[in-house]
PDB file of N, CA and C in Angstrom:
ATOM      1  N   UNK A   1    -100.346 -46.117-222.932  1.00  0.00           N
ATOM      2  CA  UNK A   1    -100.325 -47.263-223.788  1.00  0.00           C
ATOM      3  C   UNK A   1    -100.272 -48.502-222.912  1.00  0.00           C
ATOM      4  N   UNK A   2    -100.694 -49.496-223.244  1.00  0.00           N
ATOM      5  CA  UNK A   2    -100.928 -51.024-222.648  1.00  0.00           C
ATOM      6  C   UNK A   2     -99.781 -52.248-223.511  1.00  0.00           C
ATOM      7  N   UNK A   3     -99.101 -52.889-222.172  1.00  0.00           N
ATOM      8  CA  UNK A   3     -98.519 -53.755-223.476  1.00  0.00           C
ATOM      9  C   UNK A   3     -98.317 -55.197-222.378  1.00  0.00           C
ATOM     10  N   UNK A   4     -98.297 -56.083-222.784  1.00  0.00           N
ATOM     11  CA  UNK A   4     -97.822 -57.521-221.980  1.00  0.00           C
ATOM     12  C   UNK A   4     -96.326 -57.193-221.236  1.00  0.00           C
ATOM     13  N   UNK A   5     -95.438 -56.818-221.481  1.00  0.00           N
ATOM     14  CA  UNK A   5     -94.229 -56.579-220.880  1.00  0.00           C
ATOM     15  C   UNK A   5     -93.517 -55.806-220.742  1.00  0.00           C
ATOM     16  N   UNK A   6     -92.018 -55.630-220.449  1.00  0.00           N
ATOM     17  CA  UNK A   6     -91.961 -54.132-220.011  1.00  0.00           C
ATOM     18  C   UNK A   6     -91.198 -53.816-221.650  1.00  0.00           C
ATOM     19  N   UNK A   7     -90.839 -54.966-222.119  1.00  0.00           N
ATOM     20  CA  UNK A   7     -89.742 -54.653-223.388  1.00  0.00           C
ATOM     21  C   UNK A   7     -90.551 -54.002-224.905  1.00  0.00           C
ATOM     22  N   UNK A   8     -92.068 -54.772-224.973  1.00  0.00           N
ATOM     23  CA  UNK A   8     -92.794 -54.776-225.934  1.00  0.00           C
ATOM     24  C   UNK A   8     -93.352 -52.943-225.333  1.00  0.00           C
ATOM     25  N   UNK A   9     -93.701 -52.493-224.027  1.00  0.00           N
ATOM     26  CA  UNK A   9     -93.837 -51.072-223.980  1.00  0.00           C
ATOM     27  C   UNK A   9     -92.804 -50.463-224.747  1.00  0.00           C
ATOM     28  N   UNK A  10     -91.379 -50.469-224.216  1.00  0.00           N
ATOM     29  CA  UNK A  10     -90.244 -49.718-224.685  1.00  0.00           C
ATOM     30  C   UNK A  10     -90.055 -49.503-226.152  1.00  0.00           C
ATOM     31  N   UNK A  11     -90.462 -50.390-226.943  1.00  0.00           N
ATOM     32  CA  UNK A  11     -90.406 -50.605-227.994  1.00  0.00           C
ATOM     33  C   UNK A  11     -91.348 -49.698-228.809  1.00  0.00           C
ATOM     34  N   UNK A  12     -92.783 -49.891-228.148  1.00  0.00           N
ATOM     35  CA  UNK A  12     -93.723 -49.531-228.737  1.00  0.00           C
ATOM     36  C   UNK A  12     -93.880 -48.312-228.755  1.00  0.00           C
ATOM     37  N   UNK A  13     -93.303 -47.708-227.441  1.00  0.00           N
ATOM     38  CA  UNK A  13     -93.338 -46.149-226.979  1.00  0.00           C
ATOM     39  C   UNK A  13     -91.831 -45.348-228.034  1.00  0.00           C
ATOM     40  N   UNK A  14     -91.276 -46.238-228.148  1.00  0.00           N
ATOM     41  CA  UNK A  14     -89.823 -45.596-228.970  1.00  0.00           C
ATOM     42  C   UNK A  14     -90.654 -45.621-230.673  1.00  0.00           C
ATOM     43  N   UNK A  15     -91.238 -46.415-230.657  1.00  0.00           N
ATOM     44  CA  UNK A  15     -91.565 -46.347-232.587  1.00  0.00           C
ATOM     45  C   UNK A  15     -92.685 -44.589-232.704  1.00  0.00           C
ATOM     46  N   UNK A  16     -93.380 -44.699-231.207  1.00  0.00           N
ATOM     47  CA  UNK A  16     -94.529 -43.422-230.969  1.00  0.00           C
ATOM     48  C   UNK A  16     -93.559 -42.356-231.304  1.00  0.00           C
ATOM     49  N   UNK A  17     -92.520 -42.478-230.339  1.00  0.00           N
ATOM     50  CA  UNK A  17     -91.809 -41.105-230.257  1.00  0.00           C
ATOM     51  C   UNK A  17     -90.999 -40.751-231.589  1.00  0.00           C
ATOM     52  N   UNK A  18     -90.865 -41.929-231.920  1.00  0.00           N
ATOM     53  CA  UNK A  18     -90.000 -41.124-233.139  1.00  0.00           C
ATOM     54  C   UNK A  18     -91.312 -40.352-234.503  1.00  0.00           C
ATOM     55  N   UNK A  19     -92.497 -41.260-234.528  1.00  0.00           N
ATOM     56  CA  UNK A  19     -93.536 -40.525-235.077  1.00  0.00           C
ATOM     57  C   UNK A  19     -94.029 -39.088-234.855  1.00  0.00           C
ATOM     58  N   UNK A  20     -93.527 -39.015-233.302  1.00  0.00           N
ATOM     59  CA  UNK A  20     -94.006 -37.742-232.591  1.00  0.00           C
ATOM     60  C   UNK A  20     -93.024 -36.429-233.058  1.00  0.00           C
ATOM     61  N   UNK A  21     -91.964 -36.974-233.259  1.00  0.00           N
ATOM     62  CA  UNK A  21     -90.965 -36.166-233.539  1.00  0.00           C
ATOM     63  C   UNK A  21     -91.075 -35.699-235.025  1.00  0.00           C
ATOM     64  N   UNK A  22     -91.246 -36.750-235.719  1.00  0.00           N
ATOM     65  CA  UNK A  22     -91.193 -36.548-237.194  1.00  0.00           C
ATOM     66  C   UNK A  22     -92.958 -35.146-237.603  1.00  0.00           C
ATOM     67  N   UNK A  23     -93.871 -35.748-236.745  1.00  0.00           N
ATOM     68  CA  UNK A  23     -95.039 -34.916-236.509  1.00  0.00           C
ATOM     69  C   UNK A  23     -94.424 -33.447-236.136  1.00  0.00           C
ATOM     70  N   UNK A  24     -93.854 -33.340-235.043  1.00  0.00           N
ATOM     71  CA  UNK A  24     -93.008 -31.782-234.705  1.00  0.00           C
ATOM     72  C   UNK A  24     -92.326 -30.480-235.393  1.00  0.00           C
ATOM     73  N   UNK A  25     -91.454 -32.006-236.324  1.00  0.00           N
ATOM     74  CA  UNK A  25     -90.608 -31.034-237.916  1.00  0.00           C
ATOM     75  C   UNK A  25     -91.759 -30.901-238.332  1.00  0.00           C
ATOM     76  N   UNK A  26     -92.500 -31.589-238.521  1.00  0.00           N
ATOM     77  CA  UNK A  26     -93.389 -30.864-240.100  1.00  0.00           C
ATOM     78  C   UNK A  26     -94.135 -30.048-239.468  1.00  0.00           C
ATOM     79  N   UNK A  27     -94.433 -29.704-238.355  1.00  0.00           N
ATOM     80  CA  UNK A  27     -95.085 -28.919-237.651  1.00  0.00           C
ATOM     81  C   UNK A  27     -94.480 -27.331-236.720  1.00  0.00           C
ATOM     82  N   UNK A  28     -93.623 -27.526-237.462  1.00  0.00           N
ATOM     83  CA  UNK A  28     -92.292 -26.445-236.849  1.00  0.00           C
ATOM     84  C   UNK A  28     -92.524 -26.402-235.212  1.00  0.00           C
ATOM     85  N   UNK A  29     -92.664 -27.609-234.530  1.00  0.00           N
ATOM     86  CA  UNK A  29     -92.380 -27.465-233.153  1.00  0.00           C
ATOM     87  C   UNK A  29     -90.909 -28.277-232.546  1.00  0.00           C
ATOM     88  N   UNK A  30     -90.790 -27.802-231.368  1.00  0.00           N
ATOM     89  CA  UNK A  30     -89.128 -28.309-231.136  1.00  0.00           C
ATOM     90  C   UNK A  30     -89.204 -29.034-229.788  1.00  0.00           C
ATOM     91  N   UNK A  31     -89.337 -30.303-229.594  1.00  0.00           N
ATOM     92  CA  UNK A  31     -89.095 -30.956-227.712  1.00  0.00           C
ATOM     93  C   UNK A  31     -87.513 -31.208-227.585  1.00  0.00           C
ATOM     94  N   UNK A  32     -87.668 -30.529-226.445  1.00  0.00           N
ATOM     95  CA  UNK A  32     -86.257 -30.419-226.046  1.00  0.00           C
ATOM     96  C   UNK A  32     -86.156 -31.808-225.308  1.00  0.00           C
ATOM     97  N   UNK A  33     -85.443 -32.825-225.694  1.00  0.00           N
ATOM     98  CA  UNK A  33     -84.856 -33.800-224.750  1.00  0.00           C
ATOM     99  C   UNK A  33     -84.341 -33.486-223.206  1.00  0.00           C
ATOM    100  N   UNK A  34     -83.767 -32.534-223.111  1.00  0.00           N
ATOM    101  CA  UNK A  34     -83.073 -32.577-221.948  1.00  0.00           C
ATOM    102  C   UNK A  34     -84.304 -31.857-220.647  1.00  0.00           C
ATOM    103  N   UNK A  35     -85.459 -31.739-221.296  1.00  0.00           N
ATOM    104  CA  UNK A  35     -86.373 -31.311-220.364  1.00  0.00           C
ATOM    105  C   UNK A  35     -87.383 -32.367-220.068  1.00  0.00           C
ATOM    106  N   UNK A  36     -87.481 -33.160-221.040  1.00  0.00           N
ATOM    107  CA  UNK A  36     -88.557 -34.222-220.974  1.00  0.00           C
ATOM    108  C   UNK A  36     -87.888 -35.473-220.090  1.00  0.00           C
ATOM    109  N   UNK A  37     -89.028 -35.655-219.727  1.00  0.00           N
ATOM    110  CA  UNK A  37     -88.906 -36.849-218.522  1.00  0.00           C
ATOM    111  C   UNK A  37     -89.808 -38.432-218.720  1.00  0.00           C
ATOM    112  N   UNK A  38     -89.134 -39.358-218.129  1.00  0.00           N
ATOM    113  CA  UNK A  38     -90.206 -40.392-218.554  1.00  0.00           C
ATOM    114  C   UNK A  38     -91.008 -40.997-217.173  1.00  0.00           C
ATOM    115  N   UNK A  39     -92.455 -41.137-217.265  1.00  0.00           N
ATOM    116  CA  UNK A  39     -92.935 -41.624-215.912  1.00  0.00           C
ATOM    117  C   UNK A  39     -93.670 -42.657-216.499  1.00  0.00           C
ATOM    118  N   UNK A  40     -93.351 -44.029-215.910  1.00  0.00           N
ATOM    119  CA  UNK A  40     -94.280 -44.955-216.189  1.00  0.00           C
ATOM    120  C   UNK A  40     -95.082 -45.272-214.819  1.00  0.00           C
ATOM    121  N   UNK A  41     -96.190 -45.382-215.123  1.00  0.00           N
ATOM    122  CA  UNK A  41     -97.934 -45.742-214.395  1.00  0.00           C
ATOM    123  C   UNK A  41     -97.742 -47.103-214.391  1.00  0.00           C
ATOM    124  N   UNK A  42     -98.014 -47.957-213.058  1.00  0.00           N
ATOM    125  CA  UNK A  42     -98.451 -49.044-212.959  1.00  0.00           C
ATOM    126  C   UNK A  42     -99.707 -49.394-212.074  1.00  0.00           C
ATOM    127  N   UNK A  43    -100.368 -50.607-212.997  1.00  0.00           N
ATOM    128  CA  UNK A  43    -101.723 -50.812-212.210  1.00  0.00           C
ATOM    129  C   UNK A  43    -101.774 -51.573-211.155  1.00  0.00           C
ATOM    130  N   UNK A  44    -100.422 -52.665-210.862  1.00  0.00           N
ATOM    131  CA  UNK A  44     -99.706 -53.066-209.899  1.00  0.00           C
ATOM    132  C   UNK A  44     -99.847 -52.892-208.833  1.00  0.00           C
ATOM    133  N   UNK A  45    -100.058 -53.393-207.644  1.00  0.00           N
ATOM    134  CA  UNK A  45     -99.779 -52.571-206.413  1.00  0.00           C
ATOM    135  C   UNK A  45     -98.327 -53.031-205.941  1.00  0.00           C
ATOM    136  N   UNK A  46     -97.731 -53.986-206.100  1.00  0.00           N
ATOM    137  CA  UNK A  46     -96.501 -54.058-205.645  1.00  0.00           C
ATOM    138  C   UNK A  46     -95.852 -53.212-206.250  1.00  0.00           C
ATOM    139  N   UNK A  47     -94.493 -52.810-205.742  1.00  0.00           N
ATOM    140  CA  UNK A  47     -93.527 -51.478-205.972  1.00  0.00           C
ATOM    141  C   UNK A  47     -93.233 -52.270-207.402  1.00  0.00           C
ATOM    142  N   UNK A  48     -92.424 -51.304-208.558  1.00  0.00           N
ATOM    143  CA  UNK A  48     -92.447 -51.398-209.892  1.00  0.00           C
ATOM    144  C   UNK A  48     -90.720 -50.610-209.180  1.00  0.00           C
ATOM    145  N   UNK A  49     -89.785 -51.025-209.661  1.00  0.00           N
ATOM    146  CA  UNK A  49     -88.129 -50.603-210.382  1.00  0.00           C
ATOM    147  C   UNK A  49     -87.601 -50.268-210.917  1.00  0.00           C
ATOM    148  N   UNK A  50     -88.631 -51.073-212.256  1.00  0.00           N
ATOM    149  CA  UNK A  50     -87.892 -51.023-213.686  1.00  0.00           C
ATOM    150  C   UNK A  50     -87.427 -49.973-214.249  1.00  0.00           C
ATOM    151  N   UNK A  51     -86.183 -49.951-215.145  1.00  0.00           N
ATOM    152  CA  UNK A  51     -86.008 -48.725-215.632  1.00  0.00           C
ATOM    153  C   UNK A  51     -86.074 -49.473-217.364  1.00  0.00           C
ATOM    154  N   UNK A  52     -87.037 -48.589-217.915  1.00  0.00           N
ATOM    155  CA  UNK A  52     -87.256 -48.198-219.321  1.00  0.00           C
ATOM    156  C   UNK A  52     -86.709 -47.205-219.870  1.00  0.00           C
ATOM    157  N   UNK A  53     -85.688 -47.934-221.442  1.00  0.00           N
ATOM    158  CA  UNK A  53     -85.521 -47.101-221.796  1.00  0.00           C
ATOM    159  C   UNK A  53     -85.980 -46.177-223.073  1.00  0.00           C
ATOM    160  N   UNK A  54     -86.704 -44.848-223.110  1.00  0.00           N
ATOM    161  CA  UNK A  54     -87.276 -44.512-223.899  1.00  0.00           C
ATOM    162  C   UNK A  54     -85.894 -43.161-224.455  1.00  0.00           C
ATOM    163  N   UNK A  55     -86.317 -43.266-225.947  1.00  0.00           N
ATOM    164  CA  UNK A  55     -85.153 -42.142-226.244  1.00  0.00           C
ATOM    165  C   UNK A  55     -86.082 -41.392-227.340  1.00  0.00           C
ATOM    166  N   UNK A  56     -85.556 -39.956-226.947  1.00  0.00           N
ATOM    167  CA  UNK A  56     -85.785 -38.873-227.884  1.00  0.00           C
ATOM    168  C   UNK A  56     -84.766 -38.370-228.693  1.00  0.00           C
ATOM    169  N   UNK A  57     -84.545 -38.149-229.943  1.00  0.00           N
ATOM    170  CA  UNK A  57     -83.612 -37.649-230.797  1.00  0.00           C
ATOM    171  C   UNK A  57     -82.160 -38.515-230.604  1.00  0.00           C
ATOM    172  N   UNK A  58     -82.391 -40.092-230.357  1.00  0.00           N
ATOM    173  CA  UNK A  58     -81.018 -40.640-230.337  1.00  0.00           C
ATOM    174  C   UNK A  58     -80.433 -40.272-228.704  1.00  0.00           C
ATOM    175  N   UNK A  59     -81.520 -39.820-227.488  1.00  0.00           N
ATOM    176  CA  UNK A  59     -80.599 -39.154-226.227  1.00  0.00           C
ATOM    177  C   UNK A  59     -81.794 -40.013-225.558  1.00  0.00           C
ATOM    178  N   UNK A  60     -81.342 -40.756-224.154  1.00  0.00           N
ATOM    179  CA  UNK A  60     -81.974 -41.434-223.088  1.00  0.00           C
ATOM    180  C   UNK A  60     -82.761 -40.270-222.722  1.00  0.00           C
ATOM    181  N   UNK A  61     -84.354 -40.454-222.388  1.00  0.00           N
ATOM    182  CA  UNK A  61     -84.715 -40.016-221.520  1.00  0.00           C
ATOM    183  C   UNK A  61     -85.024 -39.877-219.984  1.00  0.00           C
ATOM    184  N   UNK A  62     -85.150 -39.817-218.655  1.00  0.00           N
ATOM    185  CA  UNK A  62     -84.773 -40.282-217.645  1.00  0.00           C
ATOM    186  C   UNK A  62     -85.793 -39.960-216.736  1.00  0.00           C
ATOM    187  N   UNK A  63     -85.864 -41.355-216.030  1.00  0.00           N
ATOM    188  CA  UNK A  63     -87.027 -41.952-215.827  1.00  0.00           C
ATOM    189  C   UNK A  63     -87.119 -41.144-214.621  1.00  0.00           C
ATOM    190  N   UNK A  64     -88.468 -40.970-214.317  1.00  0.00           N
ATOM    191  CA  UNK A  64     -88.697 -40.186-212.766  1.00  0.00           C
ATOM    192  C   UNK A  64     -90.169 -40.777-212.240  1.00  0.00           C
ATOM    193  N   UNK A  65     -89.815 -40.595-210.344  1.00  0.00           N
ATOM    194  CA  UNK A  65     -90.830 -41.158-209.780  1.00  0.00           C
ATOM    195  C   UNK A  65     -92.392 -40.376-209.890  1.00  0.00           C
ATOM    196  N   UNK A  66     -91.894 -39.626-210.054  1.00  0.00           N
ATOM    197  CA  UNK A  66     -93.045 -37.965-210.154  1.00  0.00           C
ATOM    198  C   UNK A  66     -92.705 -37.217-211.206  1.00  0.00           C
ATOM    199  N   UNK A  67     -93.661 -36.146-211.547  1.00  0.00           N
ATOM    200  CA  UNK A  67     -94.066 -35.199-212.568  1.00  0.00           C
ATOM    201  C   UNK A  67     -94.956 -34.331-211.912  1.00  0.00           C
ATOM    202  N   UNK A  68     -94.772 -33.202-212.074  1.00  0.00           N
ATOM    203  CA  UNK A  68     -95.552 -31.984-211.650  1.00  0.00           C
ATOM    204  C   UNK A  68     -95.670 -30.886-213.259  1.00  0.00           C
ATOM    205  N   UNK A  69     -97.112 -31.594-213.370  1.00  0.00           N
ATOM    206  CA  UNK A  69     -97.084 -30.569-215.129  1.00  0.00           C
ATOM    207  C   UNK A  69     -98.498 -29.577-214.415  1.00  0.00           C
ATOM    208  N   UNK A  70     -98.241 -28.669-214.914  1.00  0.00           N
ATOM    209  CA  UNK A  70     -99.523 -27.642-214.771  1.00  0.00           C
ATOM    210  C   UNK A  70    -100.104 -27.392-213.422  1.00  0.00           C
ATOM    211  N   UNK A  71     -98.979 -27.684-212.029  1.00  0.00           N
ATOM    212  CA  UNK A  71     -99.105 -27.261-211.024  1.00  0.00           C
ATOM    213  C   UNK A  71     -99.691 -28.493-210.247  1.00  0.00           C
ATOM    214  N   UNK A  72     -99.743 -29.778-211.079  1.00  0.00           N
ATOM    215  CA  UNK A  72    -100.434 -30.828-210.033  1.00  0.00           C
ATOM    216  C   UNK A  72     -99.355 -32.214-210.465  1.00  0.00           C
ATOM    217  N   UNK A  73     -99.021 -32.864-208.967  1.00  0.00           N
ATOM    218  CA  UNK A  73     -97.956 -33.722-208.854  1.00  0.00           C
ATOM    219  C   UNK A  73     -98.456 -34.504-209.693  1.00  0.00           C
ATOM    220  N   UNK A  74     -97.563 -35.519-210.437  1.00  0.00           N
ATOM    221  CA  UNK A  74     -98.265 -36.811-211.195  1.00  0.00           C
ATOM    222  C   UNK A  74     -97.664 -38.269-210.254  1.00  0.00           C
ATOM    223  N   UNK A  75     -97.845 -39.151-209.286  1.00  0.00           N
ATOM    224  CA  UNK A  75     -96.676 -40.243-209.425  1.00  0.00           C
ATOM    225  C   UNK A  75     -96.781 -41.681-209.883  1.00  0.00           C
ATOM    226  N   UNK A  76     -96.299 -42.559-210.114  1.00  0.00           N
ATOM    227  CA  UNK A  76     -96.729 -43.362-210.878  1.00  0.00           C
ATOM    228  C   UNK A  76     -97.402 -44.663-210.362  1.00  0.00           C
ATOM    229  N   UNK A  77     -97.912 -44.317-209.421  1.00  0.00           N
ATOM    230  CA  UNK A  77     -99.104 -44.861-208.980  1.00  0.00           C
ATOM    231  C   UNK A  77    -100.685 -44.258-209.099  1.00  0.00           C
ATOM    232  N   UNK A  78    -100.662 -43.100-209.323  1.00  0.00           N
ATOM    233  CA  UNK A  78    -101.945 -42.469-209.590  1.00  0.00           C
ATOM    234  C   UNK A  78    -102.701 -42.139-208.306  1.00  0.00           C
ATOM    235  N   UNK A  79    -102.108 -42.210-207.177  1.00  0.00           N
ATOM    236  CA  UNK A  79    -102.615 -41.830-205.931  1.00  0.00           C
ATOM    237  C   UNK A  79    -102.855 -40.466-205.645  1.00  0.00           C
ATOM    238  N   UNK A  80    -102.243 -39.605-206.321  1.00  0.00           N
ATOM    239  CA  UNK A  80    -102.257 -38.120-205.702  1.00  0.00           C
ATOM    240  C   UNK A  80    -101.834 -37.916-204.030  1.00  0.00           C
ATOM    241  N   UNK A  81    -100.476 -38.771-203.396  1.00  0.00           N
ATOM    242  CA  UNK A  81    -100.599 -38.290-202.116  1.00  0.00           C
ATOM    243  C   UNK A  81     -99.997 -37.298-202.082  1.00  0.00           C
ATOM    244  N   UNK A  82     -98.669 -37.114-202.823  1.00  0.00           N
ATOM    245  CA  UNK A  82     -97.744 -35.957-202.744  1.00  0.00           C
ATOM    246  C   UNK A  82     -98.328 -34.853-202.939  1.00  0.00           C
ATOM    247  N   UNK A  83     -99.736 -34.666-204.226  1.00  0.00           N
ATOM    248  CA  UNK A  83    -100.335 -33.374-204.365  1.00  0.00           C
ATOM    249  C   UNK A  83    -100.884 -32.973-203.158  1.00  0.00           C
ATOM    250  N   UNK A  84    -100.878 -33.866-202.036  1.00  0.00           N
ATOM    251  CA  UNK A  84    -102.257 -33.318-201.284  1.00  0.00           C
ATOM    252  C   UNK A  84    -101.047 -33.337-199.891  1.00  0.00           C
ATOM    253  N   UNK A  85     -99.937 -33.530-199.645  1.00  0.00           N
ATOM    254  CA  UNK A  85     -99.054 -33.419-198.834  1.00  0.00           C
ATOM    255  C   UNK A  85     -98.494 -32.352-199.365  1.00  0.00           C
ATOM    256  N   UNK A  86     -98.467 -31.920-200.480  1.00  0.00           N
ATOM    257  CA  UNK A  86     -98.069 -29.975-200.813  1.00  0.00           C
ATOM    258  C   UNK A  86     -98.487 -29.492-200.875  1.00  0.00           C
ATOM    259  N   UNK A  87     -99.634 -29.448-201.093  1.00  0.00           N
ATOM    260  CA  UNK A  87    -101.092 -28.054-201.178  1.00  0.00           C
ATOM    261  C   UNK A  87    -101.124 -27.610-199.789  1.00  0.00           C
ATOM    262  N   UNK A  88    -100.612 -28.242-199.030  1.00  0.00           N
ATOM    263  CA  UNK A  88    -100.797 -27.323-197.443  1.00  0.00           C
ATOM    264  C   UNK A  88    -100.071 -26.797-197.277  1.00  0.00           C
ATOM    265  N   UNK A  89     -98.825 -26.978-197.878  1.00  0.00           N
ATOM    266  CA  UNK A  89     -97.387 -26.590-197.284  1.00  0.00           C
ATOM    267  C   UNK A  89     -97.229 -25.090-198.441  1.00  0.00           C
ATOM    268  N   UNK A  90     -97.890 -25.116-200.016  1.00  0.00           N
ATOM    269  CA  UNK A  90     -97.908 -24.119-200.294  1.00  0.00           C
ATOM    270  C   UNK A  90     -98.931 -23.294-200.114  1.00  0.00           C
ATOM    271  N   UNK A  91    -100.003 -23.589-199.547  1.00  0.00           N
ATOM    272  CA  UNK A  91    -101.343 -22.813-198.691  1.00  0.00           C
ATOM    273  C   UNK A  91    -100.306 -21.732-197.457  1.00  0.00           C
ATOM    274  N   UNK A  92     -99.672 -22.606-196.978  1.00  0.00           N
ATOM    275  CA  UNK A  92     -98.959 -22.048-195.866  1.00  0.00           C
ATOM    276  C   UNK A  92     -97.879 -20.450-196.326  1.00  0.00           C
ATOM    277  N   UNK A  93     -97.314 -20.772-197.291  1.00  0.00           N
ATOM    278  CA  UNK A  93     -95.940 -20.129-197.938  1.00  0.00           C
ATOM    279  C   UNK A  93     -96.868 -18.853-198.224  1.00  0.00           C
ATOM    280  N   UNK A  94     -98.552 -18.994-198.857  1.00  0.00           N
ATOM    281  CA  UNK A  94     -99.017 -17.543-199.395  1.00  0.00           C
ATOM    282  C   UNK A  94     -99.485 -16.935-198.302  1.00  0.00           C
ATOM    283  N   UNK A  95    -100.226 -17.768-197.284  1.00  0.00           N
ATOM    284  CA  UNK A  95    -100.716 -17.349-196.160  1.00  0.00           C
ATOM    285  C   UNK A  95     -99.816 -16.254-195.123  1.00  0.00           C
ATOM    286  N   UNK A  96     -98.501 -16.925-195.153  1.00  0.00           N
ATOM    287  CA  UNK A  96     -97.382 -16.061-194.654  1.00  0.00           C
ATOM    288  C   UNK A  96     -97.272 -14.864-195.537  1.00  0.00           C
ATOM    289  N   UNK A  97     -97.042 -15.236-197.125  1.00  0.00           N
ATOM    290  CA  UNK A  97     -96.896 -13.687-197.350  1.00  0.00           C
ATOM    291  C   UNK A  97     -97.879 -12.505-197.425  1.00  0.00           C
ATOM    292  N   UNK A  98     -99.031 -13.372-196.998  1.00  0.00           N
ATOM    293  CA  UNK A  98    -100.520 -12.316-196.952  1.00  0.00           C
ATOM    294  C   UNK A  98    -100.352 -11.470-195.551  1.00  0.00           C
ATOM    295  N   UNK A  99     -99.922 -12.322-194.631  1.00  0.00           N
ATOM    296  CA  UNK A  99     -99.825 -11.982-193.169  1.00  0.00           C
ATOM    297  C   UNK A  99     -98.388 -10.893-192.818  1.00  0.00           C
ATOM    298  N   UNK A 100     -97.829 -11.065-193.846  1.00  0.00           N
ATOM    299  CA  UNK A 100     -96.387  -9.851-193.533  1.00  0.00           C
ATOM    300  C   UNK A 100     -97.037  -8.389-194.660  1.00  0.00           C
ATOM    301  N   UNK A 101     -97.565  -8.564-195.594  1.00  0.00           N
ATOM    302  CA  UNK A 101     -98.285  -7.777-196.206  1.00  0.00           C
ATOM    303  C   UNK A 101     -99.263  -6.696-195.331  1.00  0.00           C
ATOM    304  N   UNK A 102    -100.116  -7.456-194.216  1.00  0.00           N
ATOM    305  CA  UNK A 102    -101.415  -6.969-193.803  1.00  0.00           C
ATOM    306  C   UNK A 102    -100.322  -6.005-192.287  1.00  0.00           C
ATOM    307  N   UNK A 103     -99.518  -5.579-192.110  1.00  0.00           N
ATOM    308  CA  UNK A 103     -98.634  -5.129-191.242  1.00  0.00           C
ATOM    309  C   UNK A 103     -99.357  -3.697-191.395  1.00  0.00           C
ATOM    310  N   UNK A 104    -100.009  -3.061-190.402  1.00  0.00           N
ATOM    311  CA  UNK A 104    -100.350  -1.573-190.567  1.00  0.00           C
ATOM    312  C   UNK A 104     -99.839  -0.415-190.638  1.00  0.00           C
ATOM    313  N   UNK A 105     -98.662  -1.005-190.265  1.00  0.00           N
ATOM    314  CA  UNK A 105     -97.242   0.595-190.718  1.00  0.00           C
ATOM    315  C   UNK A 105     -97.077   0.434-192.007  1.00  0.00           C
ATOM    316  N   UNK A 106     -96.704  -0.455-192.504  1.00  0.00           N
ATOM    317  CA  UNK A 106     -96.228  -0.290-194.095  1.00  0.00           C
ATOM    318  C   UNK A 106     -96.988  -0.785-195.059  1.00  0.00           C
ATOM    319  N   UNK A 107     -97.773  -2.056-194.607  1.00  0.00           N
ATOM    320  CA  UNK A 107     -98.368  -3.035-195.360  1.00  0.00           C
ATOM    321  C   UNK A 107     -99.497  -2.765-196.491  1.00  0.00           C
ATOM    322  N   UNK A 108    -100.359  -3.225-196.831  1.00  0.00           N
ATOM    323  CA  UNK A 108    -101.639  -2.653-197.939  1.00  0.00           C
ATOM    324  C   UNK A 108    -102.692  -2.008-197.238  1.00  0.00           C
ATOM    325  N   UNK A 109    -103.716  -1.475-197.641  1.00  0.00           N
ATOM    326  CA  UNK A 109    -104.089  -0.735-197.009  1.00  0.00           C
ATOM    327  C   UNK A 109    -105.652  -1.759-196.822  1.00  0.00           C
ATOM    328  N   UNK A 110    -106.503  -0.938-196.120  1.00  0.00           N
ATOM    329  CA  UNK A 110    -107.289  -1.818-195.457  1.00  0.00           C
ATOM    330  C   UNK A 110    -108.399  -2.388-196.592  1.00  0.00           C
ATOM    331  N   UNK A 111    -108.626  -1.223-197.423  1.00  0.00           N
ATOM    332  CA  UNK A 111    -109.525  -1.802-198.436  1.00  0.00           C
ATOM    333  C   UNK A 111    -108.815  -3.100-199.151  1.00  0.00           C
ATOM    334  N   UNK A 112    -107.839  -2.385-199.956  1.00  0.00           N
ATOM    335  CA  UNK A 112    -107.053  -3.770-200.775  1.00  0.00           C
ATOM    336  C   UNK A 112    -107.248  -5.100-199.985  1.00  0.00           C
ATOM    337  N   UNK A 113    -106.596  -5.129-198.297  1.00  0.00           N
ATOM    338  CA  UNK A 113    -106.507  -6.413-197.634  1.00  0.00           C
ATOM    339  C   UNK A 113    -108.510  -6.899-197.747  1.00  0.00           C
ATOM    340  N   UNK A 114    -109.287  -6.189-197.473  1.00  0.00           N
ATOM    341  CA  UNK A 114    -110.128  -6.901-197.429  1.00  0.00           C
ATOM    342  C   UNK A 114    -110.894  -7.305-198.673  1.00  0.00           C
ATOM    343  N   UNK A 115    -110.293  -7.081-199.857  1.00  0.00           N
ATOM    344  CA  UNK A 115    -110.685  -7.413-201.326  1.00  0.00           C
ATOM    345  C   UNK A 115    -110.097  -8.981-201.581  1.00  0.00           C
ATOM    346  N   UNK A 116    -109.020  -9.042-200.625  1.00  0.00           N
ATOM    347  CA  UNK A 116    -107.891 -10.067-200.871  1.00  0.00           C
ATOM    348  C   UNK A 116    -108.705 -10.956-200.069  1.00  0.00           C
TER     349      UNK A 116
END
């Protein structure tokens, strides 16, 4: 959502959420507050501070620099550096467990490893 300031967002995003919620009951779905997080995007390049407050079910939600939904970092700049400063580091973590796997005394056997 787009708004002139940071108060007219808060506002605007709190009237959404409570629509969203009321959408949920009638929809027999349930958001758990204490899992949801809030990330605000700026188009800004100077650093952004602010803390907004958005609430679900009457409970603060709490604001974070990052989000990782569906396996890819979000931060609120839209840069993607963090995704691409962890994809190596978990490239690394499977690579190791491929390499203690491929061990010829105990490990998989040669067909499996070379399917892999």
């Amino acid at each position: 959502m787009k708004s002139e300031s940071e108060r007219d967002a808060e506002n605007i995003t709190n009237l959404e959420m409570d629509k969203l919620i009321t959408w949920a009951k009638n929809n027999k779905l349930i958001f758990y507050e204490q899992k949801s997080k809030v990330n605000v995007i700026y188009r800004r390049k100077r650093k952004e501070n602010k803390e907004i407050r958005i609430c679900m079910k009457n409970k603060m939600l709490k604001q974070v620099q990052k989000i990782q939904y569906l396996g890819i970092i979000i931060d609120s700049k839209l840069n993607f550096r963090k995704q691409i400063i962890h994809i190596p580091s978990k490239c690394n973590k499977l690579i190791h467990a491929l390499s203690k796997s491929a061990i010829l005394s105990w490990g998989l056997s040669q067909a499996a490893l070379h399917n892999i």
